[in-house]
N, C-alpha and C. Protein backbone atom coordinates (compact mmCIF):
# COMPACT_ATOMS: atom_id res chain seq x y z
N UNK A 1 26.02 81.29 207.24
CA UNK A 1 26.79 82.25 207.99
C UNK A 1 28.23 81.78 208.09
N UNK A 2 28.98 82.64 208.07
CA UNK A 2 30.58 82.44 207.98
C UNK A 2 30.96 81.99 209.22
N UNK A 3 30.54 82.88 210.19
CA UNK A 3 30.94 82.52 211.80
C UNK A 3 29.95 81.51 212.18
N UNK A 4 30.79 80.91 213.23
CA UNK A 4 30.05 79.89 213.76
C UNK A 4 29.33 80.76 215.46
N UNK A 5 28.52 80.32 215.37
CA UNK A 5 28.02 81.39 217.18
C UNK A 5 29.51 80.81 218.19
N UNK A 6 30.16 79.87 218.20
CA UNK A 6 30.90 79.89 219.35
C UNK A 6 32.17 80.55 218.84
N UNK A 7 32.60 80.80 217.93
CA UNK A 7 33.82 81.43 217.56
C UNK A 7 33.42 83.06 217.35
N UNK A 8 32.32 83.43 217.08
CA UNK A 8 31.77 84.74 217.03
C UNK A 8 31.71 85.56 218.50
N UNK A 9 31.07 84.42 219.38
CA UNK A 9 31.32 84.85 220.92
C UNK A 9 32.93 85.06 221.48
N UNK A 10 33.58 84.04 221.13
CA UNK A 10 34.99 84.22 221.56
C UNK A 10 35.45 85.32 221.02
N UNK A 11 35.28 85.91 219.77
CA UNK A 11 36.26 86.72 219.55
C UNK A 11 35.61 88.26 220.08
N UNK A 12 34.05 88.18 220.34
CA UNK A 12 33.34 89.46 220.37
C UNK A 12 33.82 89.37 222.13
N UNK A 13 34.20 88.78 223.12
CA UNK A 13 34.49 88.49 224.17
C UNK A 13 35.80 88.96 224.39
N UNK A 14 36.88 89.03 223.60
CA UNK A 14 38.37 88.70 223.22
C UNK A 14 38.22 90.38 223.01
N UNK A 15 37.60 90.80 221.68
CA UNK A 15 37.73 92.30 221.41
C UNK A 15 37.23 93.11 222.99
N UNK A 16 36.25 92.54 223.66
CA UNK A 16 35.22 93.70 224.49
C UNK A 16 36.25 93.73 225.84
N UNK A 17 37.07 92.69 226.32
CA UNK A 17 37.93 93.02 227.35
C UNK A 17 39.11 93.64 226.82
N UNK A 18 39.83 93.32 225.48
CA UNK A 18 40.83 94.23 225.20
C UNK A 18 40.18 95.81 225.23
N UNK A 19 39.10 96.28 224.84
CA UNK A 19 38.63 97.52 224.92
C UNK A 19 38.13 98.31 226.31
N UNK A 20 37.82 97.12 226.70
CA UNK A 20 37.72 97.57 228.42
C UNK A 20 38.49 98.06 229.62
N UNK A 21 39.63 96.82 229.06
CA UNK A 21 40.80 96.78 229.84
C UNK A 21 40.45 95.75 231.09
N UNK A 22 39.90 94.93 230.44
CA UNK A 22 39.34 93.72 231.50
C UNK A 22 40.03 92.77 231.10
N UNK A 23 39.95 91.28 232.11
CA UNK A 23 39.64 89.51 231.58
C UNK A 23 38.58 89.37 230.87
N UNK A 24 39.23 88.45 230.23
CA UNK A 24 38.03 87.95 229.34
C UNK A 24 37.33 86.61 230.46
N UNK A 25 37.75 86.98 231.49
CA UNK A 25 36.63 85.55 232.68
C UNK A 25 35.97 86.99 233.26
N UNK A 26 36.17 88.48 233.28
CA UNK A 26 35.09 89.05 233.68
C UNK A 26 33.87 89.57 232.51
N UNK A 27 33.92 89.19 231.24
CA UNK A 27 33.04 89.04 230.04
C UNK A 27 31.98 87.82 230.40
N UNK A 28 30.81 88.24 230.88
CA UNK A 28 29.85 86.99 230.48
C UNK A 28 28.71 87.33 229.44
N UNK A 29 28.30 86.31 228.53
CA UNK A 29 27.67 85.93 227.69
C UNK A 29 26.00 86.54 228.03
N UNK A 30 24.78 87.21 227.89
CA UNK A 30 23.53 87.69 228.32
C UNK A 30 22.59 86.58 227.53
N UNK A 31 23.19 87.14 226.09
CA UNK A 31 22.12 86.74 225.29
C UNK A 31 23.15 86.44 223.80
N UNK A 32 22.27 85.50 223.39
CA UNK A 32 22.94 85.32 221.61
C UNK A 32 21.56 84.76 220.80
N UNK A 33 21.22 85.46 220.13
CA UNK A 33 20.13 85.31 219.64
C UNK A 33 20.65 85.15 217.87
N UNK A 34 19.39 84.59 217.04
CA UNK A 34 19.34 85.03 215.53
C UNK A 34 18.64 85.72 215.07
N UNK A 35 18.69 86.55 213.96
CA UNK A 35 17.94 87.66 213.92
C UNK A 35 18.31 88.20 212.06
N UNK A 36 17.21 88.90 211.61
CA UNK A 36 17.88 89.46 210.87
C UNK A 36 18.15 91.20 210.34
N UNK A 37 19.18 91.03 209.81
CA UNK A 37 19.67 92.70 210.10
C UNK A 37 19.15 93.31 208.75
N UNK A 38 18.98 95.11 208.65
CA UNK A 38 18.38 95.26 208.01
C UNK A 38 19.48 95.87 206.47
N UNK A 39 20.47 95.66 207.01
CA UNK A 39 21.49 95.76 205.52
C UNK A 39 22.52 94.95 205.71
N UNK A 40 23.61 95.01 204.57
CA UNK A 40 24.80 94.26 205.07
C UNK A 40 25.74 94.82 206.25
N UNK A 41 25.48 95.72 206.27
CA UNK A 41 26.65 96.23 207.48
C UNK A 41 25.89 95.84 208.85
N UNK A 42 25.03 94.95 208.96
CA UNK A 42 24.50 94.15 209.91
C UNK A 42 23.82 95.39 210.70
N UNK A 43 23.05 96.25 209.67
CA UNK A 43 22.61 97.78 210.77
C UNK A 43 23.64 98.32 212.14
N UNK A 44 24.92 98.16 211.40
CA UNK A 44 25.91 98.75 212.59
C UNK A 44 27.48 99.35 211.50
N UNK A 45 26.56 100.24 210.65
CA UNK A 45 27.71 101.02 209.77
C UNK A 45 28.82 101.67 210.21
N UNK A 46 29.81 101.61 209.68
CA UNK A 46 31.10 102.87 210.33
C UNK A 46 30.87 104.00 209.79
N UNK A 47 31.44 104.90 210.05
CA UNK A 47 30.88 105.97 209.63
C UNK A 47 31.81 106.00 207.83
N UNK A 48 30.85 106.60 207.38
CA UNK A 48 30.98 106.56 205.59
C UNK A 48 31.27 105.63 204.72
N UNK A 49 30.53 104.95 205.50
CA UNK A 49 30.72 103.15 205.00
C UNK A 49 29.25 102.81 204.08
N UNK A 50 29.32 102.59 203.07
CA UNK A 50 28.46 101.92 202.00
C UNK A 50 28.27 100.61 201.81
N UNK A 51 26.96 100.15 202.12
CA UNK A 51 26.52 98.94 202.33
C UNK A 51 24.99 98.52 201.86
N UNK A 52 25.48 97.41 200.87
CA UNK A 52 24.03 96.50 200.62
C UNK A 52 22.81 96.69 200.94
N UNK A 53 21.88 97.27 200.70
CA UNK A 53 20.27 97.16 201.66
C UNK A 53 19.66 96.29 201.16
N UNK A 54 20.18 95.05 201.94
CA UNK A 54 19.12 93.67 201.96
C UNK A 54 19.15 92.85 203.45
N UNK A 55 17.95 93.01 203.53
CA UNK A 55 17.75 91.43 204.93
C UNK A 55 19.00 90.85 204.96
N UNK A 56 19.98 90.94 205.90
CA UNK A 56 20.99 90.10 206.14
C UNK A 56 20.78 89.01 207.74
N UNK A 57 20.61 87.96 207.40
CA UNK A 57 20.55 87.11 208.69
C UNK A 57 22.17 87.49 209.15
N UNK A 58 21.91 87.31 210.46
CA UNK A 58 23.35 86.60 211.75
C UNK A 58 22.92 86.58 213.37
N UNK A 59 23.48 87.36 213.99
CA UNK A 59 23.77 87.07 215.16
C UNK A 59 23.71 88.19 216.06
N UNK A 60 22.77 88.51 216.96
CA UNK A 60 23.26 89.79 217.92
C UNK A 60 23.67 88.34 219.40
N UNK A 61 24.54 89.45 219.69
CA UNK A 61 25.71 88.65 220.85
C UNK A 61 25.55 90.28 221.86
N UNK A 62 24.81 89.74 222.73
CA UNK A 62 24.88 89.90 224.18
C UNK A 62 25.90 90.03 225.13
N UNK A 63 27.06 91.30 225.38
CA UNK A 63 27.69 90.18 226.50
C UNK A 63 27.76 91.68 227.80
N UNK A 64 28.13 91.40 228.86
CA UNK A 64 27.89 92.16 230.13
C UNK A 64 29.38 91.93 230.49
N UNK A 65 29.86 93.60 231.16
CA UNK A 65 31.11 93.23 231.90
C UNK A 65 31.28 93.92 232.86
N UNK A 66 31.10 92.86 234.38
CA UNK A 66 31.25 94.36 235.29
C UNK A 66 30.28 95.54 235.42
N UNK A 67 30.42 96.26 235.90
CA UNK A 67 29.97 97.73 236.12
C UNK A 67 30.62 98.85 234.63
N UNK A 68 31.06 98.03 233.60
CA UNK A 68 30.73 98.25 232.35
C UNK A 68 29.61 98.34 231.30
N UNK A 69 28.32 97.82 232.19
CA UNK A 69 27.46 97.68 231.24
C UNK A 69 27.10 96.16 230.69
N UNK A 70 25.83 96.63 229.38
CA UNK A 70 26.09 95.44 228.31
C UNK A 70 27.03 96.15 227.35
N UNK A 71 26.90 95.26 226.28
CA UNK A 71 27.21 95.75 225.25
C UNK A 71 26.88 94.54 223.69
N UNK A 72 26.64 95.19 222.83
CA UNK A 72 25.74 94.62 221.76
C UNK A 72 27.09 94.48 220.27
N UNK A 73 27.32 93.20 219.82
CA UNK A 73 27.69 92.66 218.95
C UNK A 73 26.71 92.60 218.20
N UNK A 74 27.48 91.75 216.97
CA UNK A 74 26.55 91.75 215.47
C UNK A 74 27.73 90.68 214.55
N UNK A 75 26.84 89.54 214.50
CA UNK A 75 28.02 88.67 213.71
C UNK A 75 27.28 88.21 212.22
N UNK A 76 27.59 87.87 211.21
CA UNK A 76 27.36 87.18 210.04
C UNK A 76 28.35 87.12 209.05
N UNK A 77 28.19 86.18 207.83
CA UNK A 77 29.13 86.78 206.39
C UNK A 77 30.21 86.65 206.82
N UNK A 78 30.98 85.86 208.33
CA UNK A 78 32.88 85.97 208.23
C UNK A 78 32.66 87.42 208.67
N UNK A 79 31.91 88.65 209.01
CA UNK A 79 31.90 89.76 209.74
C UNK A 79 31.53 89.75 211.43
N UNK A 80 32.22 90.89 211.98
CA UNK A 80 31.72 90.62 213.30
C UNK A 80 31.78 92.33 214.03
N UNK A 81 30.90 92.62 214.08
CA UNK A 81 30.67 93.97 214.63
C UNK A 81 30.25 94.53 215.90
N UNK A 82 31.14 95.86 216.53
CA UNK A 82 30.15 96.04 217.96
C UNK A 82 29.17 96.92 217.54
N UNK A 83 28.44 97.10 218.15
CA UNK A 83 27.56 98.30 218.17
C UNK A 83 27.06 99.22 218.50
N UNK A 84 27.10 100.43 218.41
CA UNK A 84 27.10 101.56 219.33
C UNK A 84 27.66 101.60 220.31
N UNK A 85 29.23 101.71 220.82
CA UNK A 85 29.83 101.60 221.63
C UNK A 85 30.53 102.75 222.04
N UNK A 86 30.60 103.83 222.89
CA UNK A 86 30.54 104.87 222.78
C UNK A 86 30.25 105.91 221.91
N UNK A 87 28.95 105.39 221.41
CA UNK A 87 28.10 106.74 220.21
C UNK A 87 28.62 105.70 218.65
N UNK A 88 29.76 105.30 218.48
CA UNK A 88 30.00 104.38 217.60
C UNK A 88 30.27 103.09 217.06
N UNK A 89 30.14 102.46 215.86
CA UNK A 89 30.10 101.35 215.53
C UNK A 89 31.45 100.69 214.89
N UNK A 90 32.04 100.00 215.47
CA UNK A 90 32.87 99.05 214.87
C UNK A 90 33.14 97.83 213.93
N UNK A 91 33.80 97.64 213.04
CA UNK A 91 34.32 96.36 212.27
C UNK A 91 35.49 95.85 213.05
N UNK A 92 35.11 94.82 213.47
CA UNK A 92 36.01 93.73 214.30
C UNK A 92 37.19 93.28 213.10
């Protein structure tokens, strides 16, 4: 994997309060698990985005903010993705 889990958290932490409009000290961490995804777009496509269908290992990243919710990352490959985040999916 390209990302390392602690630089994957920082930056999925870094993106989710700039989108919030939060601190990144009100971002905490839930869960970071390994896992594997079921294409390359880490099963979190943009829309009309064409992607690989193979088992891709990485990372779902957990993180909670506030009375924001969770919210669900997706790291591997030097990629780092949110997921379903208002109805849609992002490339970090």
């Amino acid at each position: 994997m390209g990302l390392d889990k602690d630089d994957a958290v920082r930056r999925a932490r870094r993106d989710l309060a700039k989108r919030l409009g939060v601190s990144e000290d009100e971002i905490t961490e839930e869960a970071v698990e390994k896992t594997d995804f079921p294409d390359m777009a880490l099963g979190a496509g943009t829309e009309d985005e064409m992607s690989g269908q193979m088992m891709t290992p990485g990372l779902r990243i957990r993180l909670k903010a506030g009375g924001h919710g969770s919210h669900e990352y997706r790291a591997g490959d030097d990629q780092l993705r949110l997921y379903n985040f208002k109805g849609s999916n992002y490339r970090i």
